[in-house]
Protein backbone atom coordinates (compact mmCIF):
# COMPACT_ATOMS: atom_id res chain seq x y z
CA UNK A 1 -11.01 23.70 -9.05
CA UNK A 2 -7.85 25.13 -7.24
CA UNK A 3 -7.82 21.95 -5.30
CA UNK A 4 -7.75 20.04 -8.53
CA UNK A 5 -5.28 22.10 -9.95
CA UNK A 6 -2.87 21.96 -6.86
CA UNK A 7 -2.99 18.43 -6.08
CA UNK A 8 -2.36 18.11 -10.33
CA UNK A 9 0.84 19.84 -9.84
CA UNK A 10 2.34 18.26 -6.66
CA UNK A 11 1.43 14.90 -7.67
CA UNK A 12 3.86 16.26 -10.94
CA UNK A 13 6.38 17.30 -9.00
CA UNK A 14 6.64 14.06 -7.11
CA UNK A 15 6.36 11.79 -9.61
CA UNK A 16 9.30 13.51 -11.57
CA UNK A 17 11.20 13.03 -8.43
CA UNK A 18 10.45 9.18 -8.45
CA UNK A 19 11.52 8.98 -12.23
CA UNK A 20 14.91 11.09 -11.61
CA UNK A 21 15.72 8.08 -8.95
CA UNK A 22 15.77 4.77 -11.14
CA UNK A 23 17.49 2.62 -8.17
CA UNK A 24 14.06 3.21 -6.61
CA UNK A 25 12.03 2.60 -9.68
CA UNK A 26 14.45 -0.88 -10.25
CA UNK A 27 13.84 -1.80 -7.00
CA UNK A 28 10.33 -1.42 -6.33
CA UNK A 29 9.86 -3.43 -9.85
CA UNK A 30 12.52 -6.12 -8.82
CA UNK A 31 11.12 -6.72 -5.37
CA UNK A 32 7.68 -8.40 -5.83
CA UNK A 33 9.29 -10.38 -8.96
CA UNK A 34 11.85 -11.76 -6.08
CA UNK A 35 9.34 -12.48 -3.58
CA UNK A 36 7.39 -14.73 -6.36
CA UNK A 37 10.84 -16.30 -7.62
CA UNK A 38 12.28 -17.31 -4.29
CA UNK A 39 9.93 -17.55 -1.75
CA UNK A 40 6.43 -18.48 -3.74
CA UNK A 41 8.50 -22.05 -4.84
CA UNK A 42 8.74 -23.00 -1.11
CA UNK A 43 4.80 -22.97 -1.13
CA UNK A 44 4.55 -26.39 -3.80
CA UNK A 45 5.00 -28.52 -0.52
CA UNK A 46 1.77 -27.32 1.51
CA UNK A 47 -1.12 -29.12 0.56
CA UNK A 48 -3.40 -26.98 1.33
CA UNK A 49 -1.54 -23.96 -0.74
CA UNK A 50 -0.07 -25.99 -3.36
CA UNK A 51 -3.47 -28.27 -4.20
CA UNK A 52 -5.02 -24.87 -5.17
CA UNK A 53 -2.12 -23.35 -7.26
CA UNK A 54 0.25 -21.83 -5.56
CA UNK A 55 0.39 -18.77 -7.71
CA UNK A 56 -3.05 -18.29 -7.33
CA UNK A 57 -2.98 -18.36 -3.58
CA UNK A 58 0.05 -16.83 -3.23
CA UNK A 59 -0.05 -13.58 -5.73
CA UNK A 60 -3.10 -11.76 -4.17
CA UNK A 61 -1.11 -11.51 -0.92
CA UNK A 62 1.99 -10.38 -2.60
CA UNK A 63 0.04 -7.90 -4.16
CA UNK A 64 -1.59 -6.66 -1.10
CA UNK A 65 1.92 -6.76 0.64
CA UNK A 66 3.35 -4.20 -2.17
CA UNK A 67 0.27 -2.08 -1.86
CA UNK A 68 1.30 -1.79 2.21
CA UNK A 69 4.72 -1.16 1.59
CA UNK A 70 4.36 1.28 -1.38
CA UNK A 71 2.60 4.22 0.76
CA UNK A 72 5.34 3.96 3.79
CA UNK A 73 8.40 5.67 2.07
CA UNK A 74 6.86 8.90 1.54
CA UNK A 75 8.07 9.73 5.19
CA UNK A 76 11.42 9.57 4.89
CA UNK A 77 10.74 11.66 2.23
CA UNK A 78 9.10 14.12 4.01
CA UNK A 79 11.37 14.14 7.09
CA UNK A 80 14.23 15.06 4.35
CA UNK A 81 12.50 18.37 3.10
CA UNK A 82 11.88 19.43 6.91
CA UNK A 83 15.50 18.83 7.09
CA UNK A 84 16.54 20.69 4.07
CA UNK A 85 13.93 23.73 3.70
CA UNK A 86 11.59 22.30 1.51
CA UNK A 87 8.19 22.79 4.12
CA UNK A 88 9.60 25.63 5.10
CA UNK A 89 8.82 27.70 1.78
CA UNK A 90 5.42 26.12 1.97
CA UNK A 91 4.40 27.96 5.08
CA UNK A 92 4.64 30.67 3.00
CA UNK A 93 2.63 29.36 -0.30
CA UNK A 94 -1.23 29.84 -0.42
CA UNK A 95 -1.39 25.67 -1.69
CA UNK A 96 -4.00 23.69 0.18
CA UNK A 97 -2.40 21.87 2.81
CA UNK A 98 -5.10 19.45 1.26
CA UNK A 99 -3.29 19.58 -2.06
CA UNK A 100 0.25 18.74 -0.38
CA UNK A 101 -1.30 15.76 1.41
CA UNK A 102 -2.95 14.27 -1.86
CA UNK A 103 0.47 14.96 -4.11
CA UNK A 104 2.01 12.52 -2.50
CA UNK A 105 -0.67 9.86 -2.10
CA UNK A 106 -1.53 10.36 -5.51
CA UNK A 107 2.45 9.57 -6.39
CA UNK A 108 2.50 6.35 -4.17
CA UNK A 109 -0.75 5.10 -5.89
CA UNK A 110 0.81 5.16 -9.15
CA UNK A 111 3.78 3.70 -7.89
CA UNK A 112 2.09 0.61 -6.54
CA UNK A 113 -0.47 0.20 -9.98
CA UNK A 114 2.91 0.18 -12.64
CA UNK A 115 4.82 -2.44 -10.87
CA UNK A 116 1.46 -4.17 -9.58
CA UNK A 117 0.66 -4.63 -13.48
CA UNK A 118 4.01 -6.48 -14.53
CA UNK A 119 3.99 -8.37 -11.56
CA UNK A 120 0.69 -9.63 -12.59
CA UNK A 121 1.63 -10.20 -16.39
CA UNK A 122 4.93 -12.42 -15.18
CA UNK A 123 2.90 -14.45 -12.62
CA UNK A 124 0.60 -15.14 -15.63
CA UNK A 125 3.22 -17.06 -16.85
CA UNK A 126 4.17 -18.64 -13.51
CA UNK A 127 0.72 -20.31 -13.56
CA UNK A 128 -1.72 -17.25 -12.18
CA UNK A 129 -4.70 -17.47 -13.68
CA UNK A 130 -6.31 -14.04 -14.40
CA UNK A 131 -10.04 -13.20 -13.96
CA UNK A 132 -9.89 -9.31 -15.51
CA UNK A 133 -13.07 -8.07 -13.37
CA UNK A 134 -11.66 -9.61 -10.22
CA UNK A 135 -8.21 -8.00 -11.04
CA UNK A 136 -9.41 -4.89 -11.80
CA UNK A 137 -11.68 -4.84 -8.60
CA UNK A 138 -8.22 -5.99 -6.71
CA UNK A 139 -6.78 -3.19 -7.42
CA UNK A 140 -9.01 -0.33 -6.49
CA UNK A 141 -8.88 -2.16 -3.59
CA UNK A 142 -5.72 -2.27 -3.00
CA UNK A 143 -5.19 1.48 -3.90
CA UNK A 144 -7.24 2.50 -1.40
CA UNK A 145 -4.99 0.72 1.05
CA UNK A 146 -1.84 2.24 -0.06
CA UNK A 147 -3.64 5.29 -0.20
CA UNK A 148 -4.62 5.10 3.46
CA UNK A 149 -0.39 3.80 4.22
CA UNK A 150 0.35 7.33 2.55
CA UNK A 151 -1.06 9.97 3.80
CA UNK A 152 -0.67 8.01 7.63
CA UNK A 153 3.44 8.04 6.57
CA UNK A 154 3.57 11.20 5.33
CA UNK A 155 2.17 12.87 8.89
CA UNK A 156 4.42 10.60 11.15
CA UNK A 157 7.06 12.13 9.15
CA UNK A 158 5.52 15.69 9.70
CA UNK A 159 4.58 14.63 13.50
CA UNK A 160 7.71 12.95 14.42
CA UNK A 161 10.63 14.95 12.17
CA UNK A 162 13.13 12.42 12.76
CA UNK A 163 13.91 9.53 10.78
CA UNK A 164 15.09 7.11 13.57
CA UNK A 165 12.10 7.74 15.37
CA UNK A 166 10.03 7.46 12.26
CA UNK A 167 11.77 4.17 11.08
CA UNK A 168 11.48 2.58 14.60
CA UNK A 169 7.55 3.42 14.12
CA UNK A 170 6.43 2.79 11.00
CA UNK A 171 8.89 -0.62 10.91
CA UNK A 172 7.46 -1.50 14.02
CA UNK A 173 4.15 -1.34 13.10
CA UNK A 174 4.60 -2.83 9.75
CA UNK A 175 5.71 -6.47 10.89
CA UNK A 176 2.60 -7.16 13.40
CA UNK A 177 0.29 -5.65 10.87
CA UNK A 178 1.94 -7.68 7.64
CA UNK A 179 2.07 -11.19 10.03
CA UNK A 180 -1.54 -10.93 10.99
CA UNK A 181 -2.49 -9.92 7.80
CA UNK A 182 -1.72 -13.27 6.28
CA UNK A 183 0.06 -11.97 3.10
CA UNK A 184 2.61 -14.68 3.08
CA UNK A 185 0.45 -17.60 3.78
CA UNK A 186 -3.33 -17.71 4.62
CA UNK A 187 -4.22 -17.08 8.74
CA UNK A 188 -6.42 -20.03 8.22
CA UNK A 189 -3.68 -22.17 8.34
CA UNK A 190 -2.33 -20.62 12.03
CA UNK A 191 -4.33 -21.90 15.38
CA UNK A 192 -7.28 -20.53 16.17
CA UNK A 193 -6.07 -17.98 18.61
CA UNK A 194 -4.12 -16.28 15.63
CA UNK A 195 -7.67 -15.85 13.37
CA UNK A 196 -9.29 -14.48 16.40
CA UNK A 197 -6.48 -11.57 16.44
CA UNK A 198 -6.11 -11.04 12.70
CA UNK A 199 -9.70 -9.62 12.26
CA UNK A 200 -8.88 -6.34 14.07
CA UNK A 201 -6.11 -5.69 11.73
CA UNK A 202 -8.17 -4.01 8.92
CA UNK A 203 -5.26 -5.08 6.35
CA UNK A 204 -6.26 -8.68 6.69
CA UNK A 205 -9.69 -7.98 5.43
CA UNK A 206 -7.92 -6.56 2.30
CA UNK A 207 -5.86 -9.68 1.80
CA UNK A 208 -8.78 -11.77 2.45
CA UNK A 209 -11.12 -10.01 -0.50
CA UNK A 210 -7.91 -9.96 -2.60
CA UNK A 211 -7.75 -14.40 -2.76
CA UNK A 212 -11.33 -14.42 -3.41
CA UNK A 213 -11.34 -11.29 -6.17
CA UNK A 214 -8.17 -13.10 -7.79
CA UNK A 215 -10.21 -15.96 -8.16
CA UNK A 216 -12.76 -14.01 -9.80
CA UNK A 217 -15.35 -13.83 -7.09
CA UNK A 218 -16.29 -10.18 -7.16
CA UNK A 219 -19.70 -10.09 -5.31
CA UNK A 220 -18.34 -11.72 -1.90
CA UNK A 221 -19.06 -10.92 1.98
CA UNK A 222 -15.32 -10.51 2.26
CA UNK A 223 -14.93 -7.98 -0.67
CA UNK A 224 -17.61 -5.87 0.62
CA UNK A 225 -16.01 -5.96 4.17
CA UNK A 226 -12.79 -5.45 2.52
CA UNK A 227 -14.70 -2.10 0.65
CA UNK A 228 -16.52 -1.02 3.61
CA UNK A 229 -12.95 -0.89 5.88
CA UNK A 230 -10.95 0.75 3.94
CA UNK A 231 -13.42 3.13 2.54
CA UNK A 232 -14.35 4.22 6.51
CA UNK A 233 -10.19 3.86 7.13
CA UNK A 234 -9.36 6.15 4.32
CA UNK A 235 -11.77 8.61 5.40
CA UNK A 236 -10.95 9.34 8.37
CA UNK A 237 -7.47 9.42 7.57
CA UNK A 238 -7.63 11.70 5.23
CA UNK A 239 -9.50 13.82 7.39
CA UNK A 240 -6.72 13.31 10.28
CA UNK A 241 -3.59 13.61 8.08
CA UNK A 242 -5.29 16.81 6.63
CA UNK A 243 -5.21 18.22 10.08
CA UNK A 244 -1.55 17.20 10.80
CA UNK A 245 -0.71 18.86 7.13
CA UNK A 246 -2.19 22.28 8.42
CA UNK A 247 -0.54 22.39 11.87
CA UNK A 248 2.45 21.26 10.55
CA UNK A 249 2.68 23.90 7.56
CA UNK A 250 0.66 26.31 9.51
């Protein structure tokens, strides 16, 4: 019960942080919506996006692209309170390092679900057709992945205590892993070389369970693989970023 009580608290404190920023909150609301005005239009002239909707083939990617990108700004965060003193006074604190590892993942997941939900309502109106079960499927799914972005963010920040370093990392990683994970436009339109590669990125399996649970299809091969990945991946994660949590606050 301590555990639940902790991680209740820190997941508090960082969610009043988010809400005392509002250029943050404004832009992480503005950002998808931008993506879907501006970039989703270009999609009308592919026949093989277009003649399927191009909402609903372009939506559950841009979904799964703000669920990857909402769990990687907690270590900038995190390299900030090394900086300033913050972990400092947490050596000292009896908290589970547990508890300070799920505050902020907890924090990021919400942060991803409130502007994942208007997103969805406005590309209602763009022509996305909603299947609730899928949706509601999607997401879980998609939580899990930002959850697993998190907690790996959070440690580089602990591990690497520099924000250069940690921003020529984590940005470095991000564009291989977003390309191959066909979030823009499907892999199946790239060569066949390019599929071959994509399936050991585990965030393609996401994007590929997210088309067919947008569409409604909830008991799929691809959403279990999708399930089974990330369930594994978050896991051991966890388990890994727990570690870094008690070295580093040690």
């Amino acid at each position: 019960m301590n555990i639940v009580f902790e991680t209740r608290l820190l997941f508090k404190r960082r969610l009043m942080e988010q809400f005392r920023s509002p250029i943050w909150l404004f832009m992480g609301f503005t950002t998808p919506l931008l993506y879907l005005a501006l970039f989703a239009p270009l999609l009308g002239g592919i026949p093989t996006v277009g003649g399927e909707g191009v909402a609903d083939a372009f939506v559950p990617g841009l979904l799964a692209l703000f669920a990857l990108s909402s769990g990687m700004g907690i270590g900038w965060t995190i390299v900030h309170e090394l900086k300033t003193g913050v972990i400092e006074r947490f050596r000292v604190s009896p908290v589970s390092r547990f508890s300070l590892l799920m505050g902020n993942v907890l924090k990021d997941v919400v942060m991803f679900l409130l502007p994942a939900l208007i997103v969805i309502a406005v590309s209602s109106l763009a022509g996305f057709h909603i299947h609730a079960g899928g949706l509601a499927v999607l997401l879980v799914l998609l939580c899990l992945l930002t959850a697993v972005v998190s907690a790996v963010s959070s440690s580089l920040g602990l591990i690497f205590k520099d924000i250069g370093t940690l921003a020529a990392v984590v940005t470095g990683l991000q564009l291989p892993i977003t390309l191959l994970a066909g979030v823009l436009l499907p892999i199946s339109l790239g060569p066949t070389w390019l599929q071959v590669v994509a399936h050991f990125n585990p965030v393609f399996y996401v994007v590929e369970a997210s088309r067919a649970l947008a569409a409604g299809t909830i008991w799929d091969m691809k959403v279990l693989l999708a399930f089974a990945v990330m369930v594994i991946l978050l896991v051991i994660t966890l388990g890994w970023a727990t570690n870094v949590y008690r070295k580093a606050v040690a």
